[in-house]
Protein backbone atom coordinates (compact mmCIF):
# COMPACT_ATOMS: atom_id res chain seq x y z
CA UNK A 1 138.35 24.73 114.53
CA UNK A 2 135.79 23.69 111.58
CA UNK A 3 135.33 26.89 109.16
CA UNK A 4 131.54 27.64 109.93
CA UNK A 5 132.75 28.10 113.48
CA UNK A 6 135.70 30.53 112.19
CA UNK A 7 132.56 32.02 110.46
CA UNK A 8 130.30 32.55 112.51
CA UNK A 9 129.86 36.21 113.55
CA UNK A 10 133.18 37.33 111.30
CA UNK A 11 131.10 39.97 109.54
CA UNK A 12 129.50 41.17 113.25
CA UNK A 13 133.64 40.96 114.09
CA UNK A 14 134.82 42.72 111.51
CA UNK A 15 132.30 45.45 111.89
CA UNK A 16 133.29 46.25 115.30
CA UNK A 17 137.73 46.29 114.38
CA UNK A 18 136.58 48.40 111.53
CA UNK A 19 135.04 50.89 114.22
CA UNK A 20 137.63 50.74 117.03
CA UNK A 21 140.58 50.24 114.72
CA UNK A 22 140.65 54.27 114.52
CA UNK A 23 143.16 55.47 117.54
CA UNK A 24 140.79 58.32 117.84
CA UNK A 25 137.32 56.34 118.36
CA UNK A 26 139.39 53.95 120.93
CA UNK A 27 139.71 57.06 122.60
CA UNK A 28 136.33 58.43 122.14
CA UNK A 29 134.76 55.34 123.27
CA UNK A 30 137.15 55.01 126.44
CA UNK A 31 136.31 58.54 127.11
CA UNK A 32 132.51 57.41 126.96
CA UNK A 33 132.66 54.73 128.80
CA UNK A 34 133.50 56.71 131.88
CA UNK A 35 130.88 59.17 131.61
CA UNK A 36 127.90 58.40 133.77
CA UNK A 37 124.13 58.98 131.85
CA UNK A 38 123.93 62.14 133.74
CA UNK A 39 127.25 63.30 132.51
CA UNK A 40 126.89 62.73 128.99
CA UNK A 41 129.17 64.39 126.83
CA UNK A 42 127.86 66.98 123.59
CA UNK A 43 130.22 67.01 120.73
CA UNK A 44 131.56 70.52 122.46
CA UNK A 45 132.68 68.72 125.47
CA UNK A 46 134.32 65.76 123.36
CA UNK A 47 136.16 67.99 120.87
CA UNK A 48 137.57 69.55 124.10
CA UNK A 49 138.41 66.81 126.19
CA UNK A 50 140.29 65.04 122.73
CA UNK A 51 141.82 68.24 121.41
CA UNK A 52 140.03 67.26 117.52
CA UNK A 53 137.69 69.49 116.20
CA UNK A 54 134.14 68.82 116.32
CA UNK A 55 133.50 68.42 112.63
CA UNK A 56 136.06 65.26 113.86
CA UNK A 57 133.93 64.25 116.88
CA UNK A 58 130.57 64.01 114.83
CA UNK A 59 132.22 61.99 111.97
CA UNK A 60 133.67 59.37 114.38
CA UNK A 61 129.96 59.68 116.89
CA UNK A 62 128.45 58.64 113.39
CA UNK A 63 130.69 55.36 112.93
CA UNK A 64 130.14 55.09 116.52
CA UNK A 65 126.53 55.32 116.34
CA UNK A 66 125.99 53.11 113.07
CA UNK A 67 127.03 50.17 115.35
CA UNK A 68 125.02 50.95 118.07
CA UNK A 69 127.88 51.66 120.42
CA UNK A 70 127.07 54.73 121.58
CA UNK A 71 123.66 57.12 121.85
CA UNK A 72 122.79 60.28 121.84
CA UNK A 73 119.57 62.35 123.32
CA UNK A 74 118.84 65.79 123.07
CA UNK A 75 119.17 68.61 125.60
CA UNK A 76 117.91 71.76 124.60
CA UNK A 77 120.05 72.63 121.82
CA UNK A 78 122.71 70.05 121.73
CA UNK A 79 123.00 66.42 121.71
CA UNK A 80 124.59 64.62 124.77
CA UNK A 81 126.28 61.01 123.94
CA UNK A 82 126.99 58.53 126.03
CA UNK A 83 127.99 54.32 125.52
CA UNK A 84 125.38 52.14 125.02
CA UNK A 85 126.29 49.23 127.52
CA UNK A 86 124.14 46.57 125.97
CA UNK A 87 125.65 47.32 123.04
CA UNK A 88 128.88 47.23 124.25
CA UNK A 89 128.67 44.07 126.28
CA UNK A 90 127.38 42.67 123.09
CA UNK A 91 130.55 43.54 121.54
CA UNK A 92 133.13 42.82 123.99
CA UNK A 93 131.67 38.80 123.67
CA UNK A 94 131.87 39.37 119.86
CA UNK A 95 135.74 40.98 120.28
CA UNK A 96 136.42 37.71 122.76
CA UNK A 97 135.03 35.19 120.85
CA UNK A 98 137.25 36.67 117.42
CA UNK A 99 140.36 36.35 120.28
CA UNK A 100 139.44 32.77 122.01
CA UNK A 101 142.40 30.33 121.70
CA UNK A 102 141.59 27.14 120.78
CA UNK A 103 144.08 25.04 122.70
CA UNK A 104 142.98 21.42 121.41
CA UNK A 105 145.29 20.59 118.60
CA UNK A 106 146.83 24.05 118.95
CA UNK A 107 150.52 23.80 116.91
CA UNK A 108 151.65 26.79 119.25
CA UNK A 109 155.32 27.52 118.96
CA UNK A 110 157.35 27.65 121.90
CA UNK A 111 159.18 31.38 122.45
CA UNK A 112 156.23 32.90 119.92
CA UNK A 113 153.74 33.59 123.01
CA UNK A 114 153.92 37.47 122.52
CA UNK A 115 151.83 39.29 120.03
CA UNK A 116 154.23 41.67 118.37
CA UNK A 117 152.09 45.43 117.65
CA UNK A 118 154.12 48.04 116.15
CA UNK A 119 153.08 51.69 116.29
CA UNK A 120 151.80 52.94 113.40
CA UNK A 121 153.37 55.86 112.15
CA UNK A 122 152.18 58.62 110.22
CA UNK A 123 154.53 58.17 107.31
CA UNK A 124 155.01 54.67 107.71
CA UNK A 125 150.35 53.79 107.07
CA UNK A 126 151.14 51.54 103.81
């Protein structure tokens, strides 16, 4: 792979790990992403359903919303959010193109076909 092809987009790439790398906005943005526009969710609702406070909620709905990935619109006093699904489609081809294998000239090892993920821990985050 030539380097302005490994590149290309890695800021756009990085931006969107950054975001989702947080357990809690994985969740948040799962969450989301099953809510129909009707059925948006208001910070209320999120802290709730994720058992974080809503001080929480906004903070990661700000990270959230600097990328684009989700919106809100007011209703009456209180701001429904819901996924933005351009946005999102826009970074699932991002996330895929970080991830694509390229298998030409690939020096895969046999046996090392599984990517090994280890839990963080709370004590363990160095």
């Amino acid at each position: 792979m030539r380097t302005n092809e490994i590149e290309k987009n890695t800021e756009q790439q990085a931006v969107i790990f950054r975001a989702l790398g947080d357990p809690t906005r994985l969740k948040l943005v799962k969450l989301l992403c099953r809510q129909s526009v009707p059925d948006a969710l208001c910070v209320n609702a999120l802290a709730s359903r994720l058992g974080i406070t809503q001080s929480a909620v906004s903070q990661h709905l700000r990270v959230l919303r600097s990328i684009g990935l989700v919106k809100g619109e007011k209703r009456g006093y209180y701001v429904h959010y819901r996924i933005n699904h351009e946005a999102l489609e826009g970074c699932r081809e991002l996330v895929a193109a970080a991830l694509t294998i390229d298998k030409s000239g690939s020096n895969e090892q046999p046996g090392n076909k599984h990517c090994q993920i280890r839990e963080r821990r709370n004590d363990q985050d160095n």
